[in-house]
Protein backbone atom coordinates (compact mmCIF):
# COMPACT_ATOMS: atom_id res chain seq x y z
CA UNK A 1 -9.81 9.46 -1.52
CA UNK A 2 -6.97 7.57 -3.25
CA UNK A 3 -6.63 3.76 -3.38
CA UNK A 4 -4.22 1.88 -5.01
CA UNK A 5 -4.57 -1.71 -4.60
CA UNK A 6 -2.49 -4.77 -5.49
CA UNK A 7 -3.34 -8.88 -5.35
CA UNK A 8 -0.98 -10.67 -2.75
CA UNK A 9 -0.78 -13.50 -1.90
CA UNK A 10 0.43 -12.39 1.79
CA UNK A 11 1.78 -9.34 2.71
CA UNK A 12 2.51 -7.48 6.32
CA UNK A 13 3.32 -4.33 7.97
CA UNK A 14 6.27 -4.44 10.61
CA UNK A 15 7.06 -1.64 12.36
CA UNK A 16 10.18 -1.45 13.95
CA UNK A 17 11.09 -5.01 13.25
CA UNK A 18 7.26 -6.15 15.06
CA UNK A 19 4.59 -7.44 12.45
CA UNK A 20 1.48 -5.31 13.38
CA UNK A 21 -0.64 -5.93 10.33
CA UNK A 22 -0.53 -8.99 8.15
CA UNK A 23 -3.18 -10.88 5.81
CA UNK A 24 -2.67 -14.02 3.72
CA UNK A 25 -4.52 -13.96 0.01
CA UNK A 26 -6.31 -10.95 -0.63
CA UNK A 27 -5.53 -7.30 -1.56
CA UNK A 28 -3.31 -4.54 0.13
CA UNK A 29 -4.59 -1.23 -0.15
CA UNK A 30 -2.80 2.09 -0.12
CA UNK A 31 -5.08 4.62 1.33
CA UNK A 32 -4.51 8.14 0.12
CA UNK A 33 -7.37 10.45 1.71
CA UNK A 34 -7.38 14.08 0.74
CA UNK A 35 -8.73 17.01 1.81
CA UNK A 36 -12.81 17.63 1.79
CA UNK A 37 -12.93 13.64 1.63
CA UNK A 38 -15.34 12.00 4.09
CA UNK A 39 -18.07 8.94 4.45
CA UNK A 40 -19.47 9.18 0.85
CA UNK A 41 -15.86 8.95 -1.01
CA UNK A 42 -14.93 6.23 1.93
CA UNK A 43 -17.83 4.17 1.47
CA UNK A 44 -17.88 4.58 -2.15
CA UNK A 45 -13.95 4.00 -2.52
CA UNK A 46 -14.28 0.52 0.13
CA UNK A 47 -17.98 -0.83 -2.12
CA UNK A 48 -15.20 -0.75 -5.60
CA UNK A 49 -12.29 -2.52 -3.99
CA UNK A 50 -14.08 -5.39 -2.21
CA UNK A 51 -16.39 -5.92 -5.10
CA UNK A 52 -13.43 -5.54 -8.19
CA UNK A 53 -13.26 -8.26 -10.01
CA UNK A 54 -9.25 -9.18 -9.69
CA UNK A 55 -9.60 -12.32 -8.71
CA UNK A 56 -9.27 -15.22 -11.01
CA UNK A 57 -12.35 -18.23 -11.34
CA UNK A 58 -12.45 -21.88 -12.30
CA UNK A 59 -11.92 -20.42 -15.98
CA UNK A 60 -8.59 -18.30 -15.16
CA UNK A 61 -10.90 -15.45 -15.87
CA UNK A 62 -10.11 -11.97 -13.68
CA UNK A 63 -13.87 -12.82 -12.79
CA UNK A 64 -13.85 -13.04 -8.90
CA UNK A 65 -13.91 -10.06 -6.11
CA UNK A 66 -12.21 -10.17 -2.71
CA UNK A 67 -15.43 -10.77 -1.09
CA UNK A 68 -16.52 -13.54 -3.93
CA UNK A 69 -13.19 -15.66 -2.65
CA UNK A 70 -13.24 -14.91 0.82
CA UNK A 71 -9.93 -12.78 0.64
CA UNK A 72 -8.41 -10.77 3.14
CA UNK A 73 -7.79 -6.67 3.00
CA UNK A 74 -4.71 -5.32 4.45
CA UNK A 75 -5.06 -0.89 4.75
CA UNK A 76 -1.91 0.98 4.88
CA UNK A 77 -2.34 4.60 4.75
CA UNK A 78 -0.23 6.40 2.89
CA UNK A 79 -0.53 10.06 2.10
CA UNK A 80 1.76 10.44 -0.73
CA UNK A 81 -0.99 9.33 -2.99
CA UNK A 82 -2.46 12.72 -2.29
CA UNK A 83 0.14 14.47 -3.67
CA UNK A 84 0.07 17.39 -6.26
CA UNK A 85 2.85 16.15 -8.91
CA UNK A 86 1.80 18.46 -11.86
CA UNK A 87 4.64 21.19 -11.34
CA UNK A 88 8.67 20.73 -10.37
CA UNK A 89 10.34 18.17 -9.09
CA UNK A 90 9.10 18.43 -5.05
CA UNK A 91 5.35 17.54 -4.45
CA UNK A 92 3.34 19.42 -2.75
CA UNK A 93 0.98 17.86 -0.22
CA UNK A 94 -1.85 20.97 -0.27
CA UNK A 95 -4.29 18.61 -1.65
CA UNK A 96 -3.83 16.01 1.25
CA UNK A 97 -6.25 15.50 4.24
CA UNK A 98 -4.53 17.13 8.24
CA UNK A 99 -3.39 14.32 9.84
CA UNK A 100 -6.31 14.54 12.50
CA UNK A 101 -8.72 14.48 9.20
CA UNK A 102 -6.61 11.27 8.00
CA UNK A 103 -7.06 9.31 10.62
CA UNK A 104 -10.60 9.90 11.33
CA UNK A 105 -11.55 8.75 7.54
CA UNK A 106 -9.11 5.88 7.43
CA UNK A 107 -10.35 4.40 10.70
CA UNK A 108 -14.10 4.60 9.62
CA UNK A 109 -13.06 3.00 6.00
CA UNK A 110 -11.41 0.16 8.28
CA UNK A 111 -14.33 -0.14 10.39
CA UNK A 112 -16.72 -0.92 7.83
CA UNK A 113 -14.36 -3.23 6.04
CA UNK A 114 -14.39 -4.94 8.99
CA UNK A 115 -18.35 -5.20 8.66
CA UNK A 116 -18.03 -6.69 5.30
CA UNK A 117 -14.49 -8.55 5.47
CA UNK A 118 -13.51 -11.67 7.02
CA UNK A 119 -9.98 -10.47 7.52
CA UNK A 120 -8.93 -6.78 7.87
CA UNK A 121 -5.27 -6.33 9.09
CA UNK A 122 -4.10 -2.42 9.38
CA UNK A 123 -0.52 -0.72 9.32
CA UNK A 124 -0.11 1.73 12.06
CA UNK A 125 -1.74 5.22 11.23
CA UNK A 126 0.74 8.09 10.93
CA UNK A 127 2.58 10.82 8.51
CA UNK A 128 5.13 8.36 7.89
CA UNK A 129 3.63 5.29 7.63
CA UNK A 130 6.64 2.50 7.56
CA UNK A 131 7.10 0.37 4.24
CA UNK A 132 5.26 -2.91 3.79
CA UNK A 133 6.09 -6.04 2.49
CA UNK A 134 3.71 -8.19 0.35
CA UNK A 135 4.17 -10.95 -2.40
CA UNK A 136 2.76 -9.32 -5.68
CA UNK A 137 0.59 -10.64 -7.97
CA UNK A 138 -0.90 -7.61 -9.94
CA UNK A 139 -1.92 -3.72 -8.56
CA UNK A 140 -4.16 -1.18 -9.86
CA UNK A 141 -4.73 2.33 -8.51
CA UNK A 142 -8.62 3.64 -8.07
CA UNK A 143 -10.32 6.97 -7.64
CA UNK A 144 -13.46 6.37 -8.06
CA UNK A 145 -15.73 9.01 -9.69
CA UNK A 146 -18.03 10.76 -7.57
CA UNK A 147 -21.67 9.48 -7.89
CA UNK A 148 -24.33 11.62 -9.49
């Protein structure tokens, strides 16, 4: 499980012109979720993003999580993360979860955001998740290694 997150300080979702997901400060996250993933790389990947420290304190210091100031999450899948890059120009999307897989893994990471998160806004879950919007502030990209 792939996620790549970045600071906003709003961003949204709109699908088809309609705003289904949007979140004022706090992180987007681009969900990547690959094949043989499940509750132990979901839990694992949500317990890193709400508790990196991106967030600056009183000091200007990256010293702050999303759940230190009360930030919001905003989840957009997004299977291209999955990707396997290393040969040609075309990647190949072997190494990426079946849809059905997908969206069984990013619903439970949402769910238990949503136990731990003021504010958790979603896109809409599909192969072709549309573009989102957001107001940048700084992005970093996460798989996190597996626990022994």
């Amino acid at each position: 499980m792939i996620g790549l997150i970045q600071r906003v300080s709003n961003a949204k979702v709109e699908v088809e012109g309609e705003v289904i997901g949007q979140i004022d400060h706090g992180l987007l996250m681009l969900l990547g979720i690959e094949r043989g993933d499940g509750a132990r790389e979901a839990d694992r990947l949500l317990e890193r993003v709400l508790t990196y420290r991106v967030f600056d304190d009183a000091e200007g210091k990256m010293n702050r999580s999303l759940i230190d100031t009360n930030g919001s999450l905003l989840v957009v899948s997004q299977f291209t993360l999955a990707a396997d890059t290393h040969k040609g120009t075309r990647p190949g999307f072997s190494t990426a979860a079946s849809p059905q897989d997908g969206a069984h893994w990013y619903h439970h990471l949402v769910e238990e955001a949503r136990r731990k998160v003021g504010t958790v806004a979603t896109g809409q879950f599909a192969p072709s998740e549309p573009a989102s919007s957001a107001s940048r502030r700084n992005s970093a990209s996460h798989r996190p290694s597996p626990q022994r």
